[in-house]
C-alpha atoms as a PDB file:
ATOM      1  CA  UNK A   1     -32.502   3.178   4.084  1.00  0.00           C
ATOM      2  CA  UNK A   2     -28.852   3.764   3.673  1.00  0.00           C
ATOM      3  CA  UNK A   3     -25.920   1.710   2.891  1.00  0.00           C
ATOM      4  CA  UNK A   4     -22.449   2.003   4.914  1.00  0.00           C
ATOM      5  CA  UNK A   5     -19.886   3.178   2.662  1.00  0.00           C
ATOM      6  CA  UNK A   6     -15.909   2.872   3.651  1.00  0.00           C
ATOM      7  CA  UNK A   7     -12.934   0.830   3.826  1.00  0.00           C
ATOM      8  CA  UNK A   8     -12.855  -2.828   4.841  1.00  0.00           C
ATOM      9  CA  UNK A   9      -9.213  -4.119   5.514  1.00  0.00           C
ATOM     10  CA  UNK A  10      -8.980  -8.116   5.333  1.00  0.00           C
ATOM     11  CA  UNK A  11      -5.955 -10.017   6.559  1.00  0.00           C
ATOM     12  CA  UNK A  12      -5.621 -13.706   6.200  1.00  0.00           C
ATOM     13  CA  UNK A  13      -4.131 -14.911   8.673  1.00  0.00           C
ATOM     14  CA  UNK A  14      -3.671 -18.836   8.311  1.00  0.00           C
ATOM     15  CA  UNK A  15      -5.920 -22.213   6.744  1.00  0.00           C
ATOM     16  CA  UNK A  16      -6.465 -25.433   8.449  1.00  0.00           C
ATOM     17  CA  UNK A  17      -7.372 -27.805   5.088  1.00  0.00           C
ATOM     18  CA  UNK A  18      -8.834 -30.930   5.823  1.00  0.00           C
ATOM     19  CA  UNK A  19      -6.791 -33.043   2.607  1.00  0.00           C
ATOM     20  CA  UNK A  20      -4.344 -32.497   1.075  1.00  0.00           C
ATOM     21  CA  UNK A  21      -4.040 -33.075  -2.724  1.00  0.00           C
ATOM     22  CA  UNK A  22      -0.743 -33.563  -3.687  1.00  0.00           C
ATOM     23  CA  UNK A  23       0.422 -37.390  -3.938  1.00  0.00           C
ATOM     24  CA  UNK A  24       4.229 -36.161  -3.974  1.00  0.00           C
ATOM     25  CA  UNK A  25       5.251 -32.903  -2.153  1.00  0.00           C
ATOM     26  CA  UNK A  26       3.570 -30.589  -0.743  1.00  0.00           C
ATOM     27  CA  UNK A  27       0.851 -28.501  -1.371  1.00  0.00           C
ATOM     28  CA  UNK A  28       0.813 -24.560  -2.304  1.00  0.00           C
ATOM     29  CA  UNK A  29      -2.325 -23.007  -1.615  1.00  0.00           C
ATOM     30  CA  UNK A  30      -3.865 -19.342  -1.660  1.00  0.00           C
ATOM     31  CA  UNK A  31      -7.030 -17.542  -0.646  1.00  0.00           C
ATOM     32  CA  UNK A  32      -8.465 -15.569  -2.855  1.00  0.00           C
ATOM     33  CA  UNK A  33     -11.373 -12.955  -1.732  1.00  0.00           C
ATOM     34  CA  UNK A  34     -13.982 -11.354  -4.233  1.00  0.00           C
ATOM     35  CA  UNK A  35     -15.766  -8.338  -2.423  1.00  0.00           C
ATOM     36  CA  UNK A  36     -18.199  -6.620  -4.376  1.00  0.00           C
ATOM     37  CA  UNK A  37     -17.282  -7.700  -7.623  1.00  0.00           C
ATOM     38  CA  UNK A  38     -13.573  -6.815  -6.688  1.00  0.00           C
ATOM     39  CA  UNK A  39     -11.163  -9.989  -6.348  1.00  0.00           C
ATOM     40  CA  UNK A  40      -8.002  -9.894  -4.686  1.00  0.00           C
ATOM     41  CA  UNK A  41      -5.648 -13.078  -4.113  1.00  0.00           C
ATOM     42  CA  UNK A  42      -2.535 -14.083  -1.228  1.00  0.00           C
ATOM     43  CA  UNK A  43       0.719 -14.848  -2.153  1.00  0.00           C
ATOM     44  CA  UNK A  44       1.034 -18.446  -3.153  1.00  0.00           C
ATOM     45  CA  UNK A  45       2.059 -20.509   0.602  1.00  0.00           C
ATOM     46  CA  UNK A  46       4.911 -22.315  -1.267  1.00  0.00           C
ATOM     47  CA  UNK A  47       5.026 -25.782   0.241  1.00  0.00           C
ATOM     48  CA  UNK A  48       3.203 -25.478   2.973  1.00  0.00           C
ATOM     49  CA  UNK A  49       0.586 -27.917   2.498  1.00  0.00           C
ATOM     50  CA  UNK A  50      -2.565 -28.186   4.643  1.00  0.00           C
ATOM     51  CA  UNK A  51      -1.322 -25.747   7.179  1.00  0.00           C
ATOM     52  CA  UNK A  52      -0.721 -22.529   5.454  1.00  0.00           C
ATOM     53  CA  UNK A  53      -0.152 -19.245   6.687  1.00  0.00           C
ATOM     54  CA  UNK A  54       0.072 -15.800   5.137  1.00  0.00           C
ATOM     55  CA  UNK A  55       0.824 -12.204   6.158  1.00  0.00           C
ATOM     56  CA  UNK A  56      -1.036 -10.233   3.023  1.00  0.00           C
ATOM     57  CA  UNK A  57      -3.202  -6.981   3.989  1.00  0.00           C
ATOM     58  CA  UNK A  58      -6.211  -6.313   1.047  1.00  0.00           C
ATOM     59  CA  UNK A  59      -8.417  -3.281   1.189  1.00  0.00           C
ATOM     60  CA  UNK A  60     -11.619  -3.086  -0.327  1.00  0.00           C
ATOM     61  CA  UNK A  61     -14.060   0.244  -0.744  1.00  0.00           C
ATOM     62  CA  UNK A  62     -17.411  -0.208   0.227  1.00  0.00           C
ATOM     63  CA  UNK A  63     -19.988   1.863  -1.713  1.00  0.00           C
ATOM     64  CA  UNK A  64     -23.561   0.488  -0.244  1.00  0.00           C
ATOM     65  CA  UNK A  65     -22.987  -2.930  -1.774  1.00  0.00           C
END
């Protein structure tokens, strides 16, 4: 059997978090996505608390894992 090799692009596009944890202000949250070992992380959503959106673009190669 083989494995697909390639590219896989990943673009976060926004979070809906269910609490927020911040008693005073507002949150800043990021995603961070581990792909084969590989980990990659958005910019940090300054102050956007449970509601965050992000325009980052990741790539990741894909050898058969």
């Amino acid at each position: 059997m083989s494995f697909a090799r390639g590219t896989l692009i990943v673009k976060p596009l926004s979070a809906n978090l269910t609490y927020d944890t911040e008693t005073f202000g507002r949150m800043d949250p990021y995603a961070k996505l581990t792909i084969a070992g590989n980990s990659q992380r958005t910019r940090t959503a300054n102050d956007m608390g449970k509601t965050p959106v992000w325009q980052d673009t990741f790539t990741f190669n894909i050898n058969g894992d």
